[in-house]
N, C-alpha and C. Protein backbone atom coordinates (compact mmCIF):
# COMPACT_ATOMS: atom_id res chain seq x y z
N UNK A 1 -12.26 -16.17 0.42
CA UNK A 1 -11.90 -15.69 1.74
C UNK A 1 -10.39 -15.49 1.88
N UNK A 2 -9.57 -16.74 1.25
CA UNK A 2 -8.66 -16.36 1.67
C UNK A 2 -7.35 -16.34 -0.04
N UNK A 3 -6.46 -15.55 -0.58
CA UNK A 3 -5.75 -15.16 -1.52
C UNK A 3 -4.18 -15.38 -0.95
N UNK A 4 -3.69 -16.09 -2.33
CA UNK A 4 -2.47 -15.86 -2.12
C UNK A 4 -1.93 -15.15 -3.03
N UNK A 5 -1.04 -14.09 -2.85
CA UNK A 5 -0.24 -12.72 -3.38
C UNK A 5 0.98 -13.28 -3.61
N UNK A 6 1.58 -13.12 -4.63
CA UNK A 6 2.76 -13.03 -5.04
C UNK A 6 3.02 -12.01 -5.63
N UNK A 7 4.99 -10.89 -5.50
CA UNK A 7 5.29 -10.02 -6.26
C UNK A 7 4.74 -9.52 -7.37
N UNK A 8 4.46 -8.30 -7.40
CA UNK A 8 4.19 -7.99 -9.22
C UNK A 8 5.17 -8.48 -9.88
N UNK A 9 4.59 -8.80 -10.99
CA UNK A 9 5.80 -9.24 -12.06
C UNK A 9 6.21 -11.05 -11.81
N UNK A 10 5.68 -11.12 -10.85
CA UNK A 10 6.05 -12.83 -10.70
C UNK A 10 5.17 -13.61 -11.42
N UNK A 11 5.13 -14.81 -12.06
CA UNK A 11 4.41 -15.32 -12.24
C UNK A 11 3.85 -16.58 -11.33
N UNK A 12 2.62 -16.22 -11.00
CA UNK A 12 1.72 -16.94 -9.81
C UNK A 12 2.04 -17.99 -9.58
N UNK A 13 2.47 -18.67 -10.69
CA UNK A 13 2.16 -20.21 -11.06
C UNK A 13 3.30 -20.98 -10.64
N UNK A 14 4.54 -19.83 -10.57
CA UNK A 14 5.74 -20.47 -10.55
C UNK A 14 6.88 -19.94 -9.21
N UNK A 15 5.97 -19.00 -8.68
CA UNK A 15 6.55 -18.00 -7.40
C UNK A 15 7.05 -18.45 -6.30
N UNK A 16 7.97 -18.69 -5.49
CA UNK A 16 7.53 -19.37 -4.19
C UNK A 16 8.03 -18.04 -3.39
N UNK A 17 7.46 -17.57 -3.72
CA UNK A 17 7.40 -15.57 -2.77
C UNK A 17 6.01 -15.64 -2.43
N UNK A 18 4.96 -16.66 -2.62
CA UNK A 18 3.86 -16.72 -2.37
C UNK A 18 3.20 -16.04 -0.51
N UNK A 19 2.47 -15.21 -0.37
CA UNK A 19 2.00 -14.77 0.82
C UNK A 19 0.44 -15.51 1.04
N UNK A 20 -0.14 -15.79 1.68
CA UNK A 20 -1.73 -15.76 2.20
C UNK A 20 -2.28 -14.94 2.92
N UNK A 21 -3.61 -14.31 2.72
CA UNK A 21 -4.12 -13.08 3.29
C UNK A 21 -5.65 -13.27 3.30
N UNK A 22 -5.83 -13.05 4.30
CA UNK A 22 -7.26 -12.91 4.07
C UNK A 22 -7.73 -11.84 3.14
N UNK A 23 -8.99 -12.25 2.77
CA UNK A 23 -9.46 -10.70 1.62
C UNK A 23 -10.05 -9.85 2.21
N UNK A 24 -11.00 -10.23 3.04
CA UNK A 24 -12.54 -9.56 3.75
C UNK A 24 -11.77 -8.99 5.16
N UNK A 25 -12.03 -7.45 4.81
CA UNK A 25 -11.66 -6.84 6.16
C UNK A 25 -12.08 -7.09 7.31
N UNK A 26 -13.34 -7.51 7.38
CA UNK A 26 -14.22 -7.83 8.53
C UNK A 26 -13.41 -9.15 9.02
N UNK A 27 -13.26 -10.08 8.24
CA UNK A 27 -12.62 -11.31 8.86
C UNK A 27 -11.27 -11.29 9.27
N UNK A 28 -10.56 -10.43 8.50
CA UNK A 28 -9.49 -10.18 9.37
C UNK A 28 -8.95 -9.36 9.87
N UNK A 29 -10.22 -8.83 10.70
CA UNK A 29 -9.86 -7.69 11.52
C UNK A 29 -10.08 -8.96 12.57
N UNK A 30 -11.31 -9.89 12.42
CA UNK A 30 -11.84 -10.89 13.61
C UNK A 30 -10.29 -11.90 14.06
N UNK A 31 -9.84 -11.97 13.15
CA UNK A 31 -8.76 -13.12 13.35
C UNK A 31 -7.52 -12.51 13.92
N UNK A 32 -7.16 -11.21 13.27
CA UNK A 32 -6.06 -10.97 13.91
C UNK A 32 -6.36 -9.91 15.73
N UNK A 33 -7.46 -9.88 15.70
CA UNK A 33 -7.94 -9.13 17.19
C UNK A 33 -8.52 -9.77 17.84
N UNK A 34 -9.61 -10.07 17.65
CA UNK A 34 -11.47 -10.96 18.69
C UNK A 34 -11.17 -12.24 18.57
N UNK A 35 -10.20 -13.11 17.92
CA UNK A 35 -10.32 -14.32 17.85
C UNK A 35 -9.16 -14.71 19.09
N UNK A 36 -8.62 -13.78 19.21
CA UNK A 36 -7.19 -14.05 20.13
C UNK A 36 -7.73 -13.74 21.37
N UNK A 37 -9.02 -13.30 21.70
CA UNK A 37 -9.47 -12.56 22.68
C UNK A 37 -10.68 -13.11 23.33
N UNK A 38 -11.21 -14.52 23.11
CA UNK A 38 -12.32 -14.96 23.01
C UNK A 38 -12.84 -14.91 24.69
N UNK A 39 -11.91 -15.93 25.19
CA UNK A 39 -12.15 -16.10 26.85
C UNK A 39 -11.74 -15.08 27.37
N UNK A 40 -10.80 -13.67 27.12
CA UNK A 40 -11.71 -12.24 27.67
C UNK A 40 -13.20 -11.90 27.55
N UNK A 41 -13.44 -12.08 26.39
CA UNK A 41 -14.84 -11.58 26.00
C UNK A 41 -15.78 -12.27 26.78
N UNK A 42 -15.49 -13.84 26.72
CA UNK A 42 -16.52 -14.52 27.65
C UNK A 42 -16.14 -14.29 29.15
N UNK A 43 -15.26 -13.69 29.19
CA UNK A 43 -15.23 -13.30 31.06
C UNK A 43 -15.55 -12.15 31.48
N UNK A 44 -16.15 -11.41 30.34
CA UNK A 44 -16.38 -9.42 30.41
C UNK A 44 -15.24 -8.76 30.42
N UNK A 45 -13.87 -9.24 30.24
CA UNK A 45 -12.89 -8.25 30.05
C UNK A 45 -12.70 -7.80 28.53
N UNK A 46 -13.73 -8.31 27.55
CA UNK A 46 -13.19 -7.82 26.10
C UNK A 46 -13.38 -6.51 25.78
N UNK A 47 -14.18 -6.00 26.09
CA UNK A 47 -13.67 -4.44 26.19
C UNK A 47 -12.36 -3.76 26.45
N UNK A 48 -12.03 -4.34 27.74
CA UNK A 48 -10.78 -3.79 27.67
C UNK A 48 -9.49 -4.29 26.83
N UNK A 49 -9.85 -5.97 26.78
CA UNK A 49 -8.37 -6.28 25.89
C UNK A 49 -8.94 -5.28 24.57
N UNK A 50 -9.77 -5.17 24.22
CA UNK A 50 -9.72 -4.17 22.74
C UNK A 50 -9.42 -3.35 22.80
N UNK A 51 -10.10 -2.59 23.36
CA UNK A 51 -9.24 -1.15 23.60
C UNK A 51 -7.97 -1.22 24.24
N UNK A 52 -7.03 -1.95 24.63
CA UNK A 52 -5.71 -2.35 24.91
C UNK A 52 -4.88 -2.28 23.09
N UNK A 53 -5.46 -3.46 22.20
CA UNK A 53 -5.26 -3.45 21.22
C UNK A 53 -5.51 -2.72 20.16
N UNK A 54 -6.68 -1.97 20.31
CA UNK A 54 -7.01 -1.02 18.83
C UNK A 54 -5.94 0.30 19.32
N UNK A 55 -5.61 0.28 20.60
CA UNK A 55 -4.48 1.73 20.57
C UNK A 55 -2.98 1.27 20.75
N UNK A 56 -2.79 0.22 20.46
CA UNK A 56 -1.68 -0.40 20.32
C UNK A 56 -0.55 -0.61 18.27
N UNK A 57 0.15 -0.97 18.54
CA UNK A 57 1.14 -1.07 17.32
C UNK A 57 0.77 -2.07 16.29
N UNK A 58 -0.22 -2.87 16.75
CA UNK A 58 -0.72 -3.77 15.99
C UNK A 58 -1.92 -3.50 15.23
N UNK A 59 -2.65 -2.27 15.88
CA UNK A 59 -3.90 -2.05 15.43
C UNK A 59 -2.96 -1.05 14.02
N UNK A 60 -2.46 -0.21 14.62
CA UNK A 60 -2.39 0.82 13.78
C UNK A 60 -1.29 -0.13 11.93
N UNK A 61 -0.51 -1.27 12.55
CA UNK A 61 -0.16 -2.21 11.47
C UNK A 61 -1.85 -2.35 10.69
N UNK A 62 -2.40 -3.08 11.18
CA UNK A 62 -3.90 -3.52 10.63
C UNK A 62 -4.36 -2.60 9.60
N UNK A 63 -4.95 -1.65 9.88
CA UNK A 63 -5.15 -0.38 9.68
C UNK A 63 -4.69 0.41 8.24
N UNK A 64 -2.69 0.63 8.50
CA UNK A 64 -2.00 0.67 7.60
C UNK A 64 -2.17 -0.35 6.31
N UNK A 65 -2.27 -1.65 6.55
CA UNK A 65 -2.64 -2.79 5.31
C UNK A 65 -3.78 -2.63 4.76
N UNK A 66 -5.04 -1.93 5.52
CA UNK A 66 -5.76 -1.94 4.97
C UNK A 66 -6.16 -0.41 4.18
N UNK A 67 -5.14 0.62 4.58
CA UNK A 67 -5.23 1.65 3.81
C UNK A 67 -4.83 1.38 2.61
N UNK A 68 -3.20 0.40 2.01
CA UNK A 68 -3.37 0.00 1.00
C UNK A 68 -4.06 -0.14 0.15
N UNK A 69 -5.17 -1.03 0.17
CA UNK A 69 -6.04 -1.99 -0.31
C UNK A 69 -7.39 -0.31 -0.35
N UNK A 70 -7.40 0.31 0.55
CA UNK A 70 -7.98 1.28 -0.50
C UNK A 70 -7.58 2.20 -1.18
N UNK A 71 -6.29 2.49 -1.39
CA UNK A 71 -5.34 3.25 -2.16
C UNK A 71 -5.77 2.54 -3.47
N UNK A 72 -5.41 0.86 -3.45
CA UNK A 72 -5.03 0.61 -5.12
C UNK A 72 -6.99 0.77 -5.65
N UNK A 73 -7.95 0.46 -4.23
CA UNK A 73 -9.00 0.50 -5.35
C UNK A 73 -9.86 1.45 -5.97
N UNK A 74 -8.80 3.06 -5.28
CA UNK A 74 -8.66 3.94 -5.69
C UNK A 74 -8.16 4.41 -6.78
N UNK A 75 -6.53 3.48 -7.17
CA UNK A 75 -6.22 3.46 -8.38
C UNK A 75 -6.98 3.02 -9.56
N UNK A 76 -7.54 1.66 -8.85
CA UNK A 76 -8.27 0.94 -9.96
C UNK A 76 -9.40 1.72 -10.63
N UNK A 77 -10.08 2.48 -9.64
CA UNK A 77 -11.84 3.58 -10.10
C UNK A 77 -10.80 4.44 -10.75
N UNK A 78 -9.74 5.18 -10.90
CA UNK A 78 -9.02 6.17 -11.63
C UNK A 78 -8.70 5.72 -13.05
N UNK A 79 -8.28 4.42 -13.01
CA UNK A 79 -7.66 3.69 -14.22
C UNK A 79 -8.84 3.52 -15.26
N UNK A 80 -10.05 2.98 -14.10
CA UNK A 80 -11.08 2.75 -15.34
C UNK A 80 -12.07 4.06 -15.41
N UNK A 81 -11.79 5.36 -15.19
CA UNK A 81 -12.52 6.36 -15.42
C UNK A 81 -11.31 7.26 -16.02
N UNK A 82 -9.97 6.83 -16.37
CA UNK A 82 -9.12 7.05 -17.16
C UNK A 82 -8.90 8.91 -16.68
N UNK A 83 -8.85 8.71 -15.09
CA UNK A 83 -8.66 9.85 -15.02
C UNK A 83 -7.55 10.15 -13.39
N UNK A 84 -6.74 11.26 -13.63
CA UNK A 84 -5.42 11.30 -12.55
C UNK A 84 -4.62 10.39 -12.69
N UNK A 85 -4.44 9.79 -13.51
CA UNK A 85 -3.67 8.69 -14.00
C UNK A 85 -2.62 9.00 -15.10
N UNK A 86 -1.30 8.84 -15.28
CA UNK A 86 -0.72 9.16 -16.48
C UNK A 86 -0.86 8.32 -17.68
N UNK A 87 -1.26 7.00 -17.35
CA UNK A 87 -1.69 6.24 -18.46
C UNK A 87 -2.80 5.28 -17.62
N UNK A 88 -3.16 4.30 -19.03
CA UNK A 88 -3.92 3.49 -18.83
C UNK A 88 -3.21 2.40 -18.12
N UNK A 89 -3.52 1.80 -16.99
CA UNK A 89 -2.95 0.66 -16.64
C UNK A 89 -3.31 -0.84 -17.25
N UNK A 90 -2.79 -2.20 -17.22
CA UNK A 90 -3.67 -3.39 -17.41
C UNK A 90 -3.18 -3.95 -16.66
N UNK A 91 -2.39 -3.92 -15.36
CA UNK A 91 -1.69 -4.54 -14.41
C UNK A 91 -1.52 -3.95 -12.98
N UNK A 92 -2.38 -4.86 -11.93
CA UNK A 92 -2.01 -4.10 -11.12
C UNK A 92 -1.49 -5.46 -9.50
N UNK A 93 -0.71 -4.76 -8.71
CA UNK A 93 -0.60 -5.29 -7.73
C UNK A 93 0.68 -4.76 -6.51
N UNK A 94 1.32 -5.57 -5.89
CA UNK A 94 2.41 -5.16 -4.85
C UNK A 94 3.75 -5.86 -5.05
N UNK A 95 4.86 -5.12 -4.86
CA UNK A 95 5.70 -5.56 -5.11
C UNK A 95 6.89 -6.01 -3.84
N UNK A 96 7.11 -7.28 -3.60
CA UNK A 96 8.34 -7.38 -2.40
C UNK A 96 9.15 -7.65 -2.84
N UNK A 97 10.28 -7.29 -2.28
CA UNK A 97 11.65 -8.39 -2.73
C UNK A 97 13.10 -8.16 -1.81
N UNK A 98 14.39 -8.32 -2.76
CA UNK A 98 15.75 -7.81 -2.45
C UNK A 98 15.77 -6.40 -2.94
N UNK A 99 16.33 -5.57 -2.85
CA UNK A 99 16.79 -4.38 -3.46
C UNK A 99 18.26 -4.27 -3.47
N UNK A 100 18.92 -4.55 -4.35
CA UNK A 100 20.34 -5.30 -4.97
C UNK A 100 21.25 -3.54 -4.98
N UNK A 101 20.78 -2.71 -4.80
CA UNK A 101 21.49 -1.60 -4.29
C UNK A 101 22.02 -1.30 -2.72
N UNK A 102 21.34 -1.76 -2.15
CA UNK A 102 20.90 -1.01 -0.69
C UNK A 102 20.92 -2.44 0.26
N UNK A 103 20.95 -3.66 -0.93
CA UNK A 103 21.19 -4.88 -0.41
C UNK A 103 20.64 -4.81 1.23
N UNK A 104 18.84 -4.89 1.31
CA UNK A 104 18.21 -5.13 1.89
C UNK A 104 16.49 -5.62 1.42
N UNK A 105 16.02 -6.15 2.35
CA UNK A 105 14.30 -6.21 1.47
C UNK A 105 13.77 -4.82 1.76
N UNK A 106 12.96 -5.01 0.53
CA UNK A 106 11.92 -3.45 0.69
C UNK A 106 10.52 -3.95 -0.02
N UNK A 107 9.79 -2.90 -0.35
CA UNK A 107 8.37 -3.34 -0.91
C UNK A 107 7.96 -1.69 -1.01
N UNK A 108 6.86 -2.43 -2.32
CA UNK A 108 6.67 -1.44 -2.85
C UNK A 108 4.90 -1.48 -3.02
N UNK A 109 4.25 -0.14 -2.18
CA UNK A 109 2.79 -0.61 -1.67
C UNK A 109 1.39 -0.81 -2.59
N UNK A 110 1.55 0.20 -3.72
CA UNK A 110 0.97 -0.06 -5.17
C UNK A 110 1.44 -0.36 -6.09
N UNK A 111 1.52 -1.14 -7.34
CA UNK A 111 2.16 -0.70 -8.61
C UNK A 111 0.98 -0.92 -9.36
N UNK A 112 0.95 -0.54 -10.92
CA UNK A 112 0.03 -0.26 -11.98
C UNK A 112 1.09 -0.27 -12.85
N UNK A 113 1.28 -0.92 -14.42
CA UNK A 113 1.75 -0.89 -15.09
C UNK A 113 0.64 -0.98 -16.29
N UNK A 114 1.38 -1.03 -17.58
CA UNK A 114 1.35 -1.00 -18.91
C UNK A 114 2.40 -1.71 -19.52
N UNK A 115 2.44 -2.80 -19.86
CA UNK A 115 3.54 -3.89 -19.83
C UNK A 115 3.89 -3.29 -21.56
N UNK A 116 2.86 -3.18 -22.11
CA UNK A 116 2.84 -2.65 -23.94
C UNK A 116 3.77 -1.46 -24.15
N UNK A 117 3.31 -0.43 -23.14
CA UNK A 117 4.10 0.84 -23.40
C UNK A 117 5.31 0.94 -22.33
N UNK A 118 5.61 0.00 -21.83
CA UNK A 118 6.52 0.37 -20.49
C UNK A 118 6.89 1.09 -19.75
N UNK A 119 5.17 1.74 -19.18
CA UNK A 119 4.95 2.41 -18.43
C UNK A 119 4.65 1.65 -17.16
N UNK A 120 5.00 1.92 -15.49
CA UNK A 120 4.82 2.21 -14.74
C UNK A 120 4.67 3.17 -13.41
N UNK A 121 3.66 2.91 -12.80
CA UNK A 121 3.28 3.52 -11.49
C UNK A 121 3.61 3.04 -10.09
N UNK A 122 4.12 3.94 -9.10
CA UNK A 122 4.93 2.99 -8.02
C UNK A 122 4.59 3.98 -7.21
N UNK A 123 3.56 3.18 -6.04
CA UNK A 123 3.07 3.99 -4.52
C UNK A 123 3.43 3.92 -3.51
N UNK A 124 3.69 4.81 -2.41
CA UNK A 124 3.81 4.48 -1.45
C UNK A 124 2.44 4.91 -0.35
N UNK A 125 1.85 4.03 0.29
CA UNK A 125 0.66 4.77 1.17
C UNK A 125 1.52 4.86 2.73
N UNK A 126 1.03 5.70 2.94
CA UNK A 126 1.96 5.87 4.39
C UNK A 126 0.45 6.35 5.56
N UNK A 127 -0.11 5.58 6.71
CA UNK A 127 -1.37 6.12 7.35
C UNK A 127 -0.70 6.24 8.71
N UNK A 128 -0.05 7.35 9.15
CA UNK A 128 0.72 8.18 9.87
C UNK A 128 0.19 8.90 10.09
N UNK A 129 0.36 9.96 11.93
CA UNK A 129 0.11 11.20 11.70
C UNK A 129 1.15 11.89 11.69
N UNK A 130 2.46 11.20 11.43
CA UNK A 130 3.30 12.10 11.31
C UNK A 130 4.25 11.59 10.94
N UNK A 131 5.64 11.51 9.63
CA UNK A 131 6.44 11.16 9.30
C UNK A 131 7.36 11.76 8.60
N UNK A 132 8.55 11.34 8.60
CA UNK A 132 9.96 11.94 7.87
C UNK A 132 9.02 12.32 6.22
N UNK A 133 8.57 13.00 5.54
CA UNK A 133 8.26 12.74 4.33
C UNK A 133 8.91 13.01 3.35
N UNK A 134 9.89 13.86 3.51
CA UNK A 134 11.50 13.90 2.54
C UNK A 134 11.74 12.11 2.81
N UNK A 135 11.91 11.70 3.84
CA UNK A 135 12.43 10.43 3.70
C UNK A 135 11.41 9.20 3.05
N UNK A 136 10.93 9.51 3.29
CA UNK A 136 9.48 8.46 2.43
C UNK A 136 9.45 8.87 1.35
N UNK A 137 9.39 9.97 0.63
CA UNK A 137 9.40 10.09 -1.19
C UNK A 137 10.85 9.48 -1.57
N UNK A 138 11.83 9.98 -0.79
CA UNK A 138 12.69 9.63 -1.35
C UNK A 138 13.12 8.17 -1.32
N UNK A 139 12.98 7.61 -0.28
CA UNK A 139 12.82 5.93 -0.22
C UNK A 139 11.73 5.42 -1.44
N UNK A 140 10.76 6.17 -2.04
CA UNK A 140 9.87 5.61 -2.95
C UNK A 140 10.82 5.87 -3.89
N UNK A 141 11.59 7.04 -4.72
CA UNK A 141 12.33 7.16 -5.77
C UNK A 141 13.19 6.26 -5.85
N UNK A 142 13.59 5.72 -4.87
CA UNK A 142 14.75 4.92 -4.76
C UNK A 142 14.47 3.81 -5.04
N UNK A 143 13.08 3.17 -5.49
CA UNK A 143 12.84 1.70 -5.62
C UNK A 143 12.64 2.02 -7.16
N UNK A 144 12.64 2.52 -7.85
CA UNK A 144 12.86 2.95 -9.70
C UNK A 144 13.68 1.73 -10.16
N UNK A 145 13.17 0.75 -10.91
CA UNK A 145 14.41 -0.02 -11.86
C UNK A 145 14.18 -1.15 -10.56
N UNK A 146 13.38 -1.34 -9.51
CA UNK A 146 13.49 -2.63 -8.90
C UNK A 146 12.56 -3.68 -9.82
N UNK A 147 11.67 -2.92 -10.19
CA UNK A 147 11.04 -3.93 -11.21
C UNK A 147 11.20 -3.67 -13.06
N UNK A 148 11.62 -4.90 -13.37
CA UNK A 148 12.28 -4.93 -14.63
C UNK A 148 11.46 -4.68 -15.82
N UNK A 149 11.95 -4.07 -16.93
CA UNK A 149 11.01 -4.14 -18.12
C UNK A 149 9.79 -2.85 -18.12
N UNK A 150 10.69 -1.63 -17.49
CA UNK A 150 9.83 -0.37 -17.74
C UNK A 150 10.34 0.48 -17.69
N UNK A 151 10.20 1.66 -18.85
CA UNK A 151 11.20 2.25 -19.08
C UNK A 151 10.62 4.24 -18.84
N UNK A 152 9.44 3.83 -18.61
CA UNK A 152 8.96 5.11 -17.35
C UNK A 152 8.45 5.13 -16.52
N UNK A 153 8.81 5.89 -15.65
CA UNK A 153 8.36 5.50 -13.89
C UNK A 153 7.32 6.55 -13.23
N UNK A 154 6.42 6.73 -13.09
CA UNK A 154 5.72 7.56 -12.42
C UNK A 154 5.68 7.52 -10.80
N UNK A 155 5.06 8.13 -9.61
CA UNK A 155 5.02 8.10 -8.69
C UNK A 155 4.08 8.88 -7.73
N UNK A 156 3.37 8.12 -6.66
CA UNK A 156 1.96 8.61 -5.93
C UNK A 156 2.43 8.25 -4.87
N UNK A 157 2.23 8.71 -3.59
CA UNK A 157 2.10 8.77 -2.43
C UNK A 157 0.82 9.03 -1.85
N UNK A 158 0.56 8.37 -1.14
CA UNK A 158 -0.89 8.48 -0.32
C UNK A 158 0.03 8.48 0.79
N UNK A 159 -1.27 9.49 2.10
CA UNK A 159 -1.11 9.76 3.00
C UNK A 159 -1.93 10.15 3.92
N UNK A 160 -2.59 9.42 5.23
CA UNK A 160 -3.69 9.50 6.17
C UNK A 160 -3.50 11.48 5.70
N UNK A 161 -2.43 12.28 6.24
CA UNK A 161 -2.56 14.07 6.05
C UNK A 161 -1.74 14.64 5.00
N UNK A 162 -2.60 15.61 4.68
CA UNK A 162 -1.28 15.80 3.73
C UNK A 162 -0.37 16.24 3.87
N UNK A 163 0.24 16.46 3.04
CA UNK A 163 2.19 16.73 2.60
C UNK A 163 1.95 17.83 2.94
N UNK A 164 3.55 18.43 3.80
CA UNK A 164 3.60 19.92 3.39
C UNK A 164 3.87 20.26 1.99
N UNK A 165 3.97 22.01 1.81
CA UNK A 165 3.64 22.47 0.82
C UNK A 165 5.30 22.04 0.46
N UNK A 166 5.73 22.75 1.41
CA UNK A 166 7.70 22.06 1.14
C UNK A 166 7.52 21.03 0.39
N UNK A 167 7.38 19.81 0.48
CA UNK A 167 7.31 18.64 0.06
C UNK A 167 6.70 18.59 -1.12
N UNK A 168 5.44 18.98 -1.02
CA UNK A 168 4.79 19.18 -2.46
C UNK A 168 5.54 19.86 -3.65
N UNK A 169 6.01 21.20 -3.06
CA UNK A 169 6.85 22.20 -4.39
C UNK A 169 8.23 21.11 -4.48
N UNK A 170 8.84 20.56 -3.53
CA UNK A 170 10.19 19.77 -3.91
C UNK A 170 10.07 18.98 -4.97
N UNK A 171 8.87 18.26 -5.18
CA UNK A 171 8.78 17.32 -6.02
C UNK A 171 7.64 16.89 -6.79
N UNK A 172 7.32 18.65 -6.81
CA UNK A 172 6.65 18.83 -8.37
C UNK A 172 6.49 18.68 -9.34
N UNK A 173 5.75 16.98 -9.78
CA UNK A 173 6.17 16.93 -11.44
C UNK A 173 7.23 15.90 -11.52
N UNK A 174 7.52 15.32 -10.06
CA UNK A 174 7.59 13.99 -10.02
C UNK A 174 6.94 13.13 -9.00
N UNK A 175 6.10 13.32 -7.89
CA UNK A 175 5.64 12.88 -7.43
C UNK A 175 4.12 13.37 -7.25
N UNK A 176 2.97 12.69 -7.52
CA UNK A 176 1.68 13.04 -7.18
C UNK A 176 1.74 12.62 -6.05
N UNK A 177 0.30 13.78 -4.98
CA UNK A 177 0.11 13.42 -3.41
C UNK A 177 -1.43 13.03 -3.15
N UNK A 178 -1.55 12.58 -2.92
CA UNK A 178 -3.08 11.68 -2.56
C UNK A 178 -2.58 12.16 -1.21
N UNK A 179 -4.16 12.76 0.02
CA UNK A 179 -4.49 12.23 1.02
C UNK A 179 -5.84 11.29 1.06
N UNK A 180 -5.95 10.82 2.46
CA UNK A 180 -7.25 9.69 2.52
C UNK A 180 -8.64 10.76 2.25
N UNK A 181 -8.29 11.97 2.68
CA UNK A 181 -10.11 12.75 2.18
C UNK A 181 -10.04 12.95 0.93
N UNK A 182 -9.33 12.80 -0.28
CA UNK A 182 -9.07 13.08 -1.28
C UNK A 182 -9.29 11.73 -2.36
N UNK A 183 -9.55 10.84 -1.32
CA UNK A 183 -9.74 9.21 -1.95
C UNK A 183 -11.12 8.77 -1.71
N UNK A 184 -11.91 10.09 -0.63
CA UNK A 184 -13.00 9.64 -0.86
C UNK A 184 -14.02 11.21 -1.48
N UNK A 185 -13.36 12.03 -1.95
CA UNK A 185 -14.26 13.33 -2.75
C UNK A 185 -15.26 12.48 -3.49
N UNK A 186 -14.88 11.63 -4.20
CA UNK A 186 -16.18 11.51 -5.72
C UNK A 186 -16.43 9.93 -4.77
C-alpha cells in the first residue's frame, strides 16, 4: 500500500531523500480528497465539497502525479516490447534533488537508464491544457549531467495535448513527444 521512493541513482538503503507514497490510486485519491471530507459527506454536503475540490489546484496536482506513474508504465510496456525506445533500459525511476547550476531544487519526472552502456532517458510529463512549451523542453535539457555516470542523454516529453508543430520541428531529433492519446493507441 504504501512505498518509499528515493532519487534515481540513490541507493535505497542508504538515502535519507527518502519520500512515502501511497501506490494504489484509488487509495490515494481517498486520502488526499474523501477522507478530509467525511462529516460533509455525512451531512449531505459531499457533493459539493468535491466538486469544490476536483476543480480546484489540488485536484489537478493529484491528477498530474498520477499522469506520471502512467507515463513511466508506458515506458516500462515500450522497454519490454523493445520498441520507441532508443535503448534497452534496466533501470527505472524519478529523480529529485539540488541542481548545482541554477542552484535551486528541481526533479526530473521519468528516468530509464542503462547503467552498462551509459545510456540515459530523462522525461518530463506535463498534464496541462496549456503551457510555455519552449520553456518546459528547455527546462528538461537543462537537467542533462544532473545525474552522474551517463554519457548519453536522450529525451521524452509527455503531454495531456500535443506540442505544436513549432515545437516539434525545433527539436527534432532531440526531443521525442508523447501525448496522453498516444499512451493509450496499443
Amino acid at each position: 500500500m504504501v512505498e518509499r521512493r528515493v532519487p534515481f541513482g540513490d541507493d535505497p538503503t542508504k538515502s535519507r531523500k527518502g519520500l512515502y507514497a501511497i501506490k494504489d490510486p484509488f487509495f490515494a485519491y481517498w486520502y488526499r480528497f474523501v477522507s478530509s471530507a467525511l462529516d460533509a459527506v455525512d451531512n449531505g454536503a459531499g457533493g459539493q465539497v468535491i466538486r469544490q475540490l476536483a476543480f480546484g489546484d489540488a485536484f489537478t496536482t493529484y491528477v498530474g502525479q498520477q499522469f506520471e506513474s502512467i507515463c513511466m508504465q508506458w515506458l516500462m510496456r515500450m522497454n519490454a516490447e523493445r520498441s520507441r525506445l532508443p535503448f534497452l533500459a534496466t533501470r527505472f525511476g524519478k529523480w529529485w534533488g539540488a541542481d548545482p547550476r541554477r542552484r535551486e531544487q528541481t526533479d526530473i519526472d521519468v528516468v530509464l537508464a542503462d547503467p552498462q552502456t551509459k545510456r540515459v532517458l530523462l522525461g518530463e510529463c506535463t498534464w496541462r491544457n496549456s503551457f510555455n512549451e519552449t520553456e518546459a523542453v528547455e527546462a528538461l535539457l537543462g537537467r542533462e549531467g544532473l545525474i552522474p555516470g551517463y554519457d548519453d542523454t536522450r529525451f521524452m516529453v509527455f503531454s495531456k495535448h500535443p506540442m505544436s508543430n513549432a515545437t516539434r520541428d525545433r527539436y527534432a531529433g532531440k526531443v521525442d513527444f508523447v501525448t496522453a492519446e498516444e499512451l493509450y493507441r496499443r
